[in-house]
C-alpha atoms as a PDB file:
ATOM      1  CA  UNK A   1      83.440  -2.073 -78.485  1.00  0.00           C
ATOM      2  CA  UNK A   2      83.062  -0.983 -82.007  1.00  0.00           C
ATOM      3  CA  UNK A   3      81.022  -1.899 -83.990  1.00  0.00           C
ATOM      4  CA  UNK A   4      82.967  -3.693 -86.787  1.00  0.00           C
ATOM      5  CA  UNK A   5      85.061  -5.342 -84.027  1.00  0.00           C
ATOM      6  CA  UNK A   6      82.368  -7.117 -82.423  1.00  0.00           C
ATOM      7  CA  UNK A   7      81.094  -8.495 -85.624  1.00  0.00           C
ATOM      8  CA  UNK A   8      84.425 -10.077 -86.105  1.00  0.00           C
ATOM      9  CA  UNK A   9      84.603 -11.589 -82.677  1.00  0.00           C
ATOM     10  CA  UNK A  10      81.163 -12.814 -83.273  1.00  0.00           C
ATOM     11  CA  UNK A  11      81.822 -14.572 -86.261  1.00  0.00           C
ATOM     12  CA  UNK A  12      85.141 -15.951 -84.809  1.00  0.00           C
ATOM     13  CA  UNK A  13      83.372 -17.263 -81.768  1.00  0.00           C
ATOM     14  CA  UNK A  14      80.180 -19.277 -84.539  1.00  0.00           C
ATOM     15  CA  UNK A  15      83.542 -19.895 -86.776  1.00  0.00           C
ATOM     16  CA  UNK A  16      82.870 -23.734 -85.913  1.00  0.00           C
ATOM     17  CA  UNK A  17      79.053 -23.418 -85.344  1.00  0.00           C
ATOM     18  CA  UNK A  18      77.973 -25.067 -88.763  1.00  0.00           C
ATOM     19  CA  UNK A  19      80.370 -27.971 -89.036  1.00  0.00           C
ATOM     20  CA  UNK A  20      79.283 -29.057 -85.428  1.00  0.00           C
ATOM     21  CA  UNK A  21      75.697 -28.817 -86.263  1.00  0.00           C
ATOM     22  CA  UNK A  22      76.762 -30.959 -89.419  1.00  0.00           C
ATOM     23  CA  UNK A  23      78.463 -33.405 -87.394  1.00  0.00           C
ATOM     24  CA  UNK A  24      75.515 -33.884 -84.953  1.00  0.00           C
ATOM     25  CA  UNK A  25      72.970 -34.178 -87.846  1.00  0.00           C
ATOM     26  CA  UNK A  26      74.953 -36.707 -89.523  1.00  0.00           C
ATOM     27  CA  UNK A  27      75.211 -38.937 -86.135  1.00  0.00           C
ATOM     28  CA  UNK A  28      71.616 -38.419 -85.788  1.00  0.00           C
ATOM     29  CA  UNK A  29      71.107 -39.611 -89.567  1.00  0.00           C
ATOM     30  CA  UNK A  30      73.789 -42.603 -88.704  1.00  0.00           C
ATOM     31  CA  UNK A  31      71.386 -43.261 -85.602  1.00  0.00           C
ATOM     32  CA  UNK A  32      68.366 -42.973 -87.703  1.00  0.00           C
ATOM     33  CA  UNK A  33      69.812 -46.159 -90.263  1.00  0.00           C
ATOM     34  CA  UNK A  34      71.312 -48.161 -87.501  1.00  0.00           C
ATOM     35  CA  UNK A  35      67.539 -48.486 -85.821  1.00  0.00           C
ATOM     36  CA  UNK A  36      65.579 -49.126 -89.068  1.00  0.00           C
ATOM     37  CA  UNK A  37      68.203 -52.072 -89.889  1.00  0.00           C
ATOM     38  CA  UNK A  38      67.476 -53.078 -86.321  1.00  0.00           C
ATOM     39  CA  UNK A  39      63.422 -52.925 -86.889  1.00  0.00           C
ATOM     40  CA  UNK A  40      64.414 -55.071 -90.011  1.00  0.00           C
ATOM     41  CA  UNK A  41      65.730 -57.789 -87.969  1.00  0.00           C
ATOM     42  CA  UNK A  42      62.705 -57.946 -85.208  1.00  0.00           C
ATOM     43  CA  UNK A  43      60.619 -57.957 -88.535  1.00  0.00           C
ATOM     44  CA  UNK A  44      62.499 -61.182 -90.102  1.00  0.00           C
ATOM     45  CA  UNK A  45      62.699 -62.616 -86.903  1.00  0.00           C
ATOM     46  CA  UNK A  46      59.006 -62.395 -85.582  1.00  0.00           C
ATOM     47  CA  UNK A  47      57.882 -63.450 -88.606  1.00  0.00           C
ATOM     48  CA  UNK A  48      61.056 -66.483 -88.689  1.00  0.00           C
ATOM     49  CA  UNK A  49      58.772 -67.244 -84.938  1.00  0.00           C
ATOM     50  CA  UNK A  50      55.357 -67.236 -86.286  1.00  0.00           C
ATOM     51  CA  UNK A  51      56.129 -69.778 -89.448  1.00  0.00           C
ATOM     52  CA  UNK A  52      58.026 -72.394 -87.577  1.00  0.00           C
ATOM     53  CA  UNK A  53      56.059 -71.617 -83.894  1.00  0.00           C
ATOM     54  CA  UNK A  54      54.910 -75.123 -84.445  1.00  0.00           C
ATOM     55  CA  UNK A  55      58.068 -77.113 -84.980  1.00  0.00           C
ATOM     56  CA  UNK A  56      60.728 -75.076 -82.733  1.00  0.00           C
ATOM     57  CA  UNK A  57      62.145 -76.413 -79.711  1.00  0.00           C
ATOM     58  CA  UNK A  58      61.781 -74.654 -76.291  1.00  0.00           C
ATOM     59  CA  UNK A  59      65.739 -73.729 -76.828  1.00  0.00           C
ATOM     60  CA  UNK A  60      65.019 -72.324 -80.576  1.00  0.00           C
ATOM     61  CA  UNK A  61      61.827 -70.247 -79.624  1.00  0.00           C
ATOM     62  CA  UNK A  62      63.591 -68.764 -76.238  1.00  0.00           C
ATOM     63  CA  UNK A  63      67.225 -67.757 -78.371  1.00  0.00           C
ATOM     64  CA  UNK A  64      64.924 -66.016 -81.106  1.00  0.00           C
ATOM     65  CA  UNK A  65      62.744 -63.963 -78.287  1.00  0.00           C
ATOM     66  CA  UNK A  66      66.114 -63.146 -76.656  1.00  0.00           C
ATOM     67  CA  UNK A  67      67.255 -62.171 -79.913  1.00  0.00           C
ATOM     68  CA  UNK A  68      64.195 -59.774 -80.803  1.00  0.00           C
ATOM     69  CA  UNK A  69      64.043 -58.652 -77.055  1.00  0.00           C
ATOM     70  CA  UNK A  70      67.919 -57.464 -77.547  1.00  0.00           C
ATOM     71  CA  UNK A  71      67.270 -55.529 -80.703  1.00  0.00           C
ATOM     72  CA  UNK A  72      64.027 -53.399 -78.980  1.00  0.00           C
ATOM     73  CA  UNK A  73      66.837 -52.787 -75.868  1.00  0.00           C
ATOM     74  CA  UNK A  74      69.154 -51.780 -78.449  1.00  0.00           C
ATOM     75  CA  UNK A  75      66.983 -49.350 -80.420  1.00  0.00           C
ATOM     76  CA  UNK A  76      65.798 -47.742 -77.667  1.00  0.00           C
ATOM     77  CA  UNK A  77      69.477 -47.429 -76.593  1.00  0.00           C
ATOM     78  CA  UNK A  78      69.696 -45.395 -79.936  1.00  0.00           C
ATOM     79  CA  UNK A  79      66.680 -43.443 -79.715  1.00  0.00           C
ATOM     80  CA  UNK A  80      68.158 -42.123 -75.836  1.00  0.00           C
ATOM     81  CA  UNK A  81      71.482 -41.176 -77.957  1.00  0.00           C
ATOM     82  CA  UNK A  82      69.298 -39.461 -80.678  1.00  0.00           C
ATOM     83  CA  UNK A  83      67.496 -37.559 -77.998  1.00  0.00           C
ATOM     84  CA  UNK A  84      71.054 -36.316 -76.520  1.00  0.00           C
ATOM     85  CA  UNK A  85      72.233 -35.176 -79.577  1.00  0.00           C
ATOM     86  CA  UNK A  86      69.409 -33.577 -80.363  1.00  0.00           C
ATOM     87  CA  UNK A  87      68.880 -31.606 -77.060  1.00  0.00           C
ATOM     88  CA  UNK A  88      73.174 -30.712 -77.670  1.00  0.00           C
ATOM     89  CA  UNK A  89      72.683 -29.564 -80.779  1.00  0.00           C
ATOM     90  CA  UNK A  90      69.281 -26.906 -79.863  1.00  0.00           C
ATOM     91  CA  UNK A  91      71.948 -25.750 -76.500  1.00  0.00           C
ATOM     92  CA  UNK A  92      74.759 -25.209 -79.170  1.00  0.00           C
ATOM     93  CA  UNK A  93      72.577 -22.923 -80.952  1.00  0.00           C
ATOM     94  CA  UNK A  94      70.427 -21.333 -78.384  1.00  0.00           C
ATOM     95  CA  UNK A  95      73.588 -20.523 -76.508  1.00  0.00           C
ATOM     96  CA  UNK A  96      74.852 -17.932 -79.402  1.00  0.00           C
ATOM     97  CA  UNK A  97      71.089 -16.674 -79.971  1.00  0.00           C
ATOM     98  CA  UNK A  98      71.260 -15.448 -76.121  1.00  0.00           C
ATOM     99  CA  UNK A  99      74.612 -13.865 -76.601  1.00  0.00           C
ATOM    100  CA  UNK A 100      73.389 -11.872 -79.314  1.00  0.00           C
ATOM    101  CA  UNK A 101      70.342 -10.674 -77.784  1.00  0.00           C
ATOM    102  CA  UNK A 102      72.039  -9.755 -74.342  1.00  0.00           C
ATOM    103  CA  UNK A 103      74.965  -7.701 -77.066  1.00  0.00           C
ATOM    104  CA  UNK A 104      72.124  -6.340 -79.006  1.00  0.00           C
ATOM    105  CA  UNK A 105      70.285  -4.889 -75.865  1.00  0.00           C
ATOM    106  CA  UNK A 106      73.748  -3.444 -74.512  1.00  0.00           C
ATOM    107  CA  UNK A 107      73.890  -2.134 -77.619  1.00  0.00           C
ATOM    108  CA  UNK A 108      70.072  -0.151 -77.745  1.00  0.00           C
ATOM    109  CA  UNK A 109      70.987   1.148 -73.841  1.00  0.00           C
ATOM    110  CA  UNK A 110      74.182   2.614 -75.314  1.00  0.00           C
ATOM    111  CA  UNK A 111      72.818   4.936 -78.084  1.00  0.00           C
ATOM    112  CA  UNK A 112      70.020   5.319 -75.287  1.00  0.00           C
ATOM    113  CA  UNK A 113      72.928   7.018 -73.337  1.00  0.00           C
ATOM    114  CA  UNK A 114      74.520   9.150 -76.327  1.00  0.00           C
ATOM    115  CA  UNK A 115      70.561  10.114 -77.472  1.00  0.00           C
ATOM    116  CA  UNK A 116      69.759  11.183 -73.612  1.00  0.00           C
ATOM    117  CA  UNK A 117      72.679  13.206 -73.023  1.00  0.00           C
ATOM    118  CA  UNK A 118      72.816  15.161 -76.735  1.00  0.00           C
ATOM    119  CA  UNK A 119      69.361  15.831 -75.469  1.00  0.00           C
ATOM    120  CA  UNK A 120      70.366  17.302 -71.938  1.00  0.00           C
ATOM    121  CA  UNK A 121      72.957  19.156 -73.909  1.00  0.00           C
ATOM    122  CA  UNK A 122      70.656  21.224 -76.254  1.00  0.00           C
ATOM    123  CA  UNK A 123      68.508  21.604 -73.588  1.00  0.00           C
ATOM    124  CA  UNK A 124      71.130  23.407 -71.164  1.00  0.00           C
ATOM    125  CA  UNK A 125      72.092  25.293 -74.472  1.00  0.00           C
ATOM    126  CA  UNK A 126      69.277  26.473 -75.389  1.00  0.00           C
ATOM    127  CA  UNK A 127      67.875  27.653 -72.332  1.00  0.00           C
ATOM    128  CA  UNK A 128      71.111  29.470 -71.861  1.00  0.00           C
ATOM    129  CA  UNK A 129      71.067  31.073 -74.906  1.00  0.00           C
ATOM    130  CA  UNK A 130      67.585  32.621 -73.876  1.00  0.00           C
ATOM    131  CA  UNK A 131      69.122  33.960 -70.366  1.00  0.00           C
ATOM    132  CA  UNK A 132      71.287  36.138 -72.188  1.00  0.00           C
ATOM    133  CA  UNK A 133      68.981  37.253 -74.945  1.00  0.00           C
ATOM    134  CA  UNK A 134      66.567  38.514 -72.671  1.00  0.00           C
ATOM    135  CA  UNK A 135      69.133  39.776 -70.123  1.00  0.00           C
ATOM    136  CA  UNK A 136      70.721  41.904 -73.237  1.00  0.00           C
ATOM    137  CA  UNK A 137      66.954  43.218 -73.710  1.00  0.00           C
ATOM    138  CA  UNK A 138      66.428  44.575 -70.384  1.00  0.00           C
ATOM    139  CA  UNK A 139      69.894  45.856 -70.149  1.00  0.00           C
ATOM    140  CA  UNK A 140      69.398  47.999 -73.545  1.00  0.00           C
ATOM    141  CA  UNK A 141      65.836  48.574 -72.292  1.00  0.00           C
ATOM    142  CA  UNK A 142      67.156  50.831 -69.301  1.00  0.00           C
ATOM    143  CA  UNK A 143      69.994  52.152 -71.356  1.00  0.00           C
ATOM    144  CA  UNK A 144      67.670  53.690 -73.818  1.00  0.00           C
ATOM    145  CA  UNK A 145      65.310  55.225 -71.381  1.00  0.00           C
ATOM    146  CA  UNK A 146      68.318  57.010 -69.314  1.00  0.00           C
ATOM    147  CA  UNK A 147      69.110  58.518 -72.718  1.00  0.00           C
ATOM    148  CA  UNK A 148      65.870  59.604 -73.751  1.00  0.00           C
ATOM    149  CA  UNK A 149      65.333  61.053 -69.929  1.00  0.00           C
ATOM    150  CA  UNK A 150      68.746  62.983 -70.229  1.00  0.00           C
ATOM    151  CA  UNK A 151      67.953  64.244 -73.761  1.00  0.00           C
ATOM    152  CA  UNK A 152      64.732  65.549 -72.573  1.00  0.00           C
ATOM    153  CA  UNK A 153      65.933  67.119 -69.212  1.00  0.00           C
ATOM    154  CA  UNK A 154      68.851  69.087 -70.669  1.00  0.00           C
ATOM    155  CA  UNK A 155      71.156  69.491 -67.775  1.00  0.00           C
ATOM    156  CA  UNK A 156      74.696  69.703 -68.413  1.00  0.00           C
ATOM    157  CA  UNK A 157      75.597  66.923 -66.390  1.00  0.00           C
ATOM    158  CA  UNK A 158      72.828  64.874 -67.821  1.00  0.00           C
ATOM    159  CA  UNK A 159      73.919  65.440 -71.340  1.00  0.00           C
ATOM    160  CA  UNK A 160      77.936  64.430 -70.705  1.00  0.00           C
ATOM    161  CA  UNK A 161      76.793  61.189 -69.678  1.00  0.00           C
ATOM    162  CA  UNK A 162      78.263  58.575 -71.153  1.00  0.00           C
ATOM    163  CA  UNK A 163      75.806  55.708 -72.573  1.00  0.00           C
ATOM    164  CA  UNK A 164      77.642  52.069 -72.204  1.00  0.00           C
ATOM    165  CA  UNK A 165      76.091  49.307 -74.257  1.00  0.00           C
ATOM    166  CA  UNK A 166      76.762  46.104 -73.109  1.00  0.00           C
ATOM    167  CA  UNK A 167      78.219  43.609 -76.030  1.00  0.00           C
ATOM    168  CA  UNK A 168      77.582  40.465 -76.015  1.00  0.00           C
ATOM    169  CA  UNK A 169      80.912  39.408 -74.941  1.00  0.00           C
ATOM    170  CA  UNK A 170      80.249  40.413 -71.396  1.00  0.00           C
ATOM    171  CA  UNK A 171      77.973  38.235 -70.416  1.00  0.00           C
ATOM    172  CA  UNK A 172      79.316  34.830 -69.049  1.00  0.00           C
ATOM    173  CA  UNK A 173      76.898  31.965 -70.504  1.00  0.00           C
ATOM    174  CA  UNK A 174      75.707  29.537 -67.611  1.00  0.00           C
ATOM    175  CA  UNK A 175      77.902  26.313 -67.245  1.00  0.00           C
ATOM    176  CA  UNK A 176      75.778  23.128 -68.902  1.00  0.00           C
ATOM    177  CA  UNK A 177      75.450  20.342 -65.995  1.00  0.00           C
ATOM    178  CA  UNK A 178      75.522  16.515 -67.802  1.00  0.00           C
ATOM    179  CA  UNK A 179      73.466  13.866 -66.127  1.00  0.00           C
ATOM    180  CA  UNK A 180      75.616  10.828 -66.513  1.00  0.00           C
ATOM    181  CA  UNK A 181      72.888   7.963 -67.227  1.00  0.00           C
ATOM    182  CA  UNK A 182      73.712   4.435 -66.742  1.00  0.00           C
ATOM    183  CA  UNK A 183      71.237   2.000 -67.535  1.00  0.00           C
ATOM    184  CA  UNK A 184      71.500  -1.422 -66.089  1.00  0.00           C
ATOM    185  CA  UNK A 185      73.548  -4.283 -68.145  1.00  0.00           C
ATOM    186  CA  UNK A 186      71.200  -6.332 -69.592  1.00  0.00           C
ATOM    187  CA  UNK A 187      72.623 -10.155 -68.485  1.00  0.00           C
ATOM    188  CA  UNK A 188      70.264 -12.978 -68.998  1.00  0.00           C
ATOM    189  CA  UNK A 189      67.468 -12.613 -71.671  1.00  0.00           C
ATOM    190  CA  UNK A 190      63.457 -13.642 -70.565  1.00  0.00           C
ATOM    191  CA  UNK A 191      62.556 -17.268 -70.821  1.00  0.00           C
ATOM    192  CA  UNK A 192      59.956 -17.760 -73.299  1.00  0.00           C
ATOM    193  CA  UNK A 193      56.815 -18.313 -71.161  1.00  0.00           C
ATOM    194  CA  UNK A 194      55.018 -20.791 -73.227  1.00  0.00           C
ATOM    195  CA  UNK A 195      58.024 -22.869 -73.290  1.00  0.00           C
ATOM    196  CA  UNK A 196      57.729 -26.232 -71.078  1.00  0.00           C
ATOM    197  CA  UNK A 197      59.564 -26.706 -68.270  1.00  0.00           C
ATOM    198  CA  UNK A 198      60.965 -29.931 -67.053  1.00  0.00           C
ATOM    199  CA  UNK A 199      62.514 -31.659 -63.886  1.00  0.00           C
ATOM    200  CA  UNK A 200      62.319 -30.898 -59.846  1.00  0.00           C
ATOM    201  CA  UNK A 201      63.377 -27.539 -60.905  1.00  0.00           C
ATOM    202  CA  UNK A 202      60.433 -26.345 -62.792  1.00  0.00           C
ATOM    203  CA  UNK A 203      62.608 -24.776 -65.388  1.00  0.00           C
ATOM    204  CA  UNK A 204      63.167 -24.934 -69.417  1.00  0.00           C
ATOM    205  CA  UNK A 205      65.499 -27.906 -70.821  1.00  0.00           C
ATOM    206  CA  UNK A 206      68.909 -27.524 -70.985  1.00  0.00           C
ATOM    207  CA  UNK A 207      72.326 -29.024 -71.026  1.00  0.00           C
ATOM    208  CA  UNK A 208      72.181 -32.977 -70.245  1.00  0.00           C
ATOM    209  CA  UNK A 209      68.824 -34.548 -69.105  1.00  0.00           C
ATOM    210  CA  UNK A 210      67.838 -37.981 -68.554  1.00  0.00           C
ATOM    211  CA  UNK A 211      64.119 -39.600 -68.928  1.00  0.00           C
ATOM    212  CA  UNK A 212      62.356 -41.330 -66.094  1.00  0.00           C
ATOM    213  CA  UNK A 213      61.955 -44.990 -67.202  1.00  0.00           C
ATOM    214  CA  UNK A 214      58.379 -45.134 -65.777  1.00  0.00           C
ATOM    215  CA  UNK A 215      56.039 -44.890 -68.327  1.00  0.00           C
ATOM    216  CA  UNK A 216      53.367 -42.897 -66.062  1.00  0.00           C
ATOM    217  CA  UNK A 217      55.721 -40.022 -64.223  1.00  0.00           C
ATOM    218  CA  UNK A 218      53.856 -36.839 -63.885  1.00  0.00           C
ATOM    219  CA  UNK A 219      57.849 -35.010 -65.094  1.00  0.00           C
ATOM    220  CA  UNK A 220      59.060 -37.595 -67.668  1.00  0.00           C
ATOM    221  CA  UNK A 221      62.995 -35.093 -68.150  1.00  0.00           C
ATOM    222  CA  UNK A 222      65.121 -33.836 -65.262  1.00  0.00           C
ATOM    223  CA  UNK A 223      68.255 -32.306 -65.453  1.00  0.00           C
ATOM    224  CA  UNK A 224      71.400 -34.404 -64.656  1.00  0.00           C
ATOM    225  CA  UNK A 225      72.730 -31.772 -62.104  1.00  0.00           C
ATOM    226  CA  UNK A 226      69.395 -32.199 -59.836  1.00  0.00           C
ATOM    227  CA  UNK A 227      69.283 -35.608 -60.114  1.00  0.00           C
ATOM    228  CA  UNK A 228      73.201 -36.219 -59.047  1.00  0.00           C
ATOM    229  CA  UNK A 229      74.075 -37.804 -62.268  1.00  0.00           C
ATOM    230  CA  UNK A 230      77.267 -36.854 -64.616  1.00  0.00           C
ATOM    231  CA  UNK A 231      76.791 -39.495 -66.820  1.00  0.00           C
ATOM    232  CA  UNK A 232      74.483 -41.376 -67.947  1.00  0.00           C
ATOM    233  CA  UNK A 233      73.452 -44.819 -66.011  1.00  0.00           C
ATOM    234  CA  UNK A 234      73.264 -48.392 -67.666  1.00  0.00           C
ATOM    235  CA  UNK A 235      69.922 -49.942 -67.619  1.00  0.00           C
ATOM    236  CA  UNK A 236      66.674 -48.517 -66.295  1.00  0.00           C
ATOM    237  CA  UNK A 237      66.904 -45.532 -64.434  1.00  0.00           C
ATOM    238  CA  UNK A 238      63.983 -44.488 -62.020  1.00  0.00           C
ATOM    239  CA  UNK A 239      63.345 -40.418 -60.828  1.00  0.00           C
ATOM    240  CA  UNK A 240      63.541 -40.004 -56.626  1.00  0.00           C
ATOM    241  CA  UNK A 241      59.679 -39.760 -57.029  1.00  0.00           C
ATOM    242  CA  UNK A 242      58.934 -42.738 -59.050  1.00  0.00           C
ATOM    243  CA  UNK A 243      61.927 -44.958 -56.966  1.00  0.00           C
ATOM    244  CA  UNK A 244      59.929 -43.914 -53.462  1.00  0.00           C
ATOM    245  CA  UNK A 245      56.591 -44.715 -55.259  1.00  0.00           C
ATOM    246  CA  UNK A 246      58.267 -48.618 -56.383  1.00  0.00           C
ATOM    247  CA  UNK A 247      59.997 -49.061 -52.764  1.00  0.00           C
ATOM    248  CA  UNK A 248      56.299 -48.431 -51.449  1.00  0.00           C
ATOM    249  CA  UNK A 249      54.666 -50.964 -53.406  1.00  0.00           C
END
């Protein structure tokens, strides 16, 4: 593909990249306001619990911890959604950073190809060139020494010989033999090693993940594809591990 047609594609194809990213930032921001006006609330509350402790009712003192203990479920309910968008949003990008370095190193084993066999080229040139030269010098070699021999004998016959130089013309240069070189297609880039990985899969976040509602699990992320999950569950949601660990106790 040339070159200037690939950039176009490429820009085509991240055409949409920045207004996504804008749209994702701005839910995260939305996110953001919704759970500090939440954290308001517990505030105005708890402190609505602690001035009037005293002179509540059972009913009054059990709606307001309902109340407080509804706003915690629902921020962390928004700090999950955060998390999502957040983890869509590094995919979205991280997804055209790959494509570009898998293009970029089909790219380098291209002109890796053109430089190897313009090499291989001169090469079988070159070395063809030589045959001849020195194959012209022998040739002319022996043609002067039969004259000189024949000049210096005198015979008759010697001296109506006819000398034949050979011109260049006649000699047939040696075909050139390519070595077609095909270096493998680079498809999936190297994983950053320091990167952490996640899940029963040992590998690198990506796509959807969900987080292990047990505050002590050794793996915390796992991908919704090992886990048998396409969306996301209501409520707590407990890893295999962690739900064999609870059935045990």
């Amino acid at each position: 593909m040339a070159a200037g047609m690939y950039l176009e594609h490429y820009l085509d194809s991240i055409e949409n990249l920045p207004f996504e990213l804008q749209r994702n930032f701005n839910l995260m921001r939305d996110l953001d306001q919704r759970t500090e006006d939440l954290k308001g609330q517990i505030d105005s509350l708890a402190k609505e619990y602690t001035a009037n402790a005293r002179t509540f009712s059972s009913e009054q003192k059990l709606s307001i911890l309902r109340q407080i203990q509804q706003s915690y479920t629902k921020c962390k309910e928004f700090g999950d959604d955060k998390v999502q968008l957040a983890m869509q949003t590094y995919e979205m990008v991280d997804k055209h950073i790959r494509r570009l370095d898998t293009d970029l190193a089909r790219f380098e084993a291209d002109l890796k190809e053109k430089q190897i066999e313009s090499t291989d080229y001169d090469s079988t040139s070159s070395k063809g060139k030589k045959g001849d030269s020195r194959q012209k010098e022998k040739k002319t070699a022996k043609t002067r020494s039969k004259v000189k021999s024949s000049d210096e004998d005198g015979s008759p016959k010697s001296a109506q010989k006819k000398v034949k130089l050979l011109q260049p013309g006649e000699f047939n240069s040696p075909s050139s033999n390519f070595g077609n070189v095909h270096p493998s297609d680079v498809l999936d880039m190297p994983v950053d090693p320091n990167e952490p990985t996640y899940c029963l899969c040992h590998q690198v976040s990506y796509g959807e993940m969900i987080g292990c509602d047990n505050t002590d699990c050794s793996i915390e992320w796992f991908h919704f594809a090992c886990v048998g999950l396409t969306t996301k569950p209501r409520g707590k949601w407990y890893c295999p591990r962690c739900s064999q660990d609870r059935k045990r106790k």
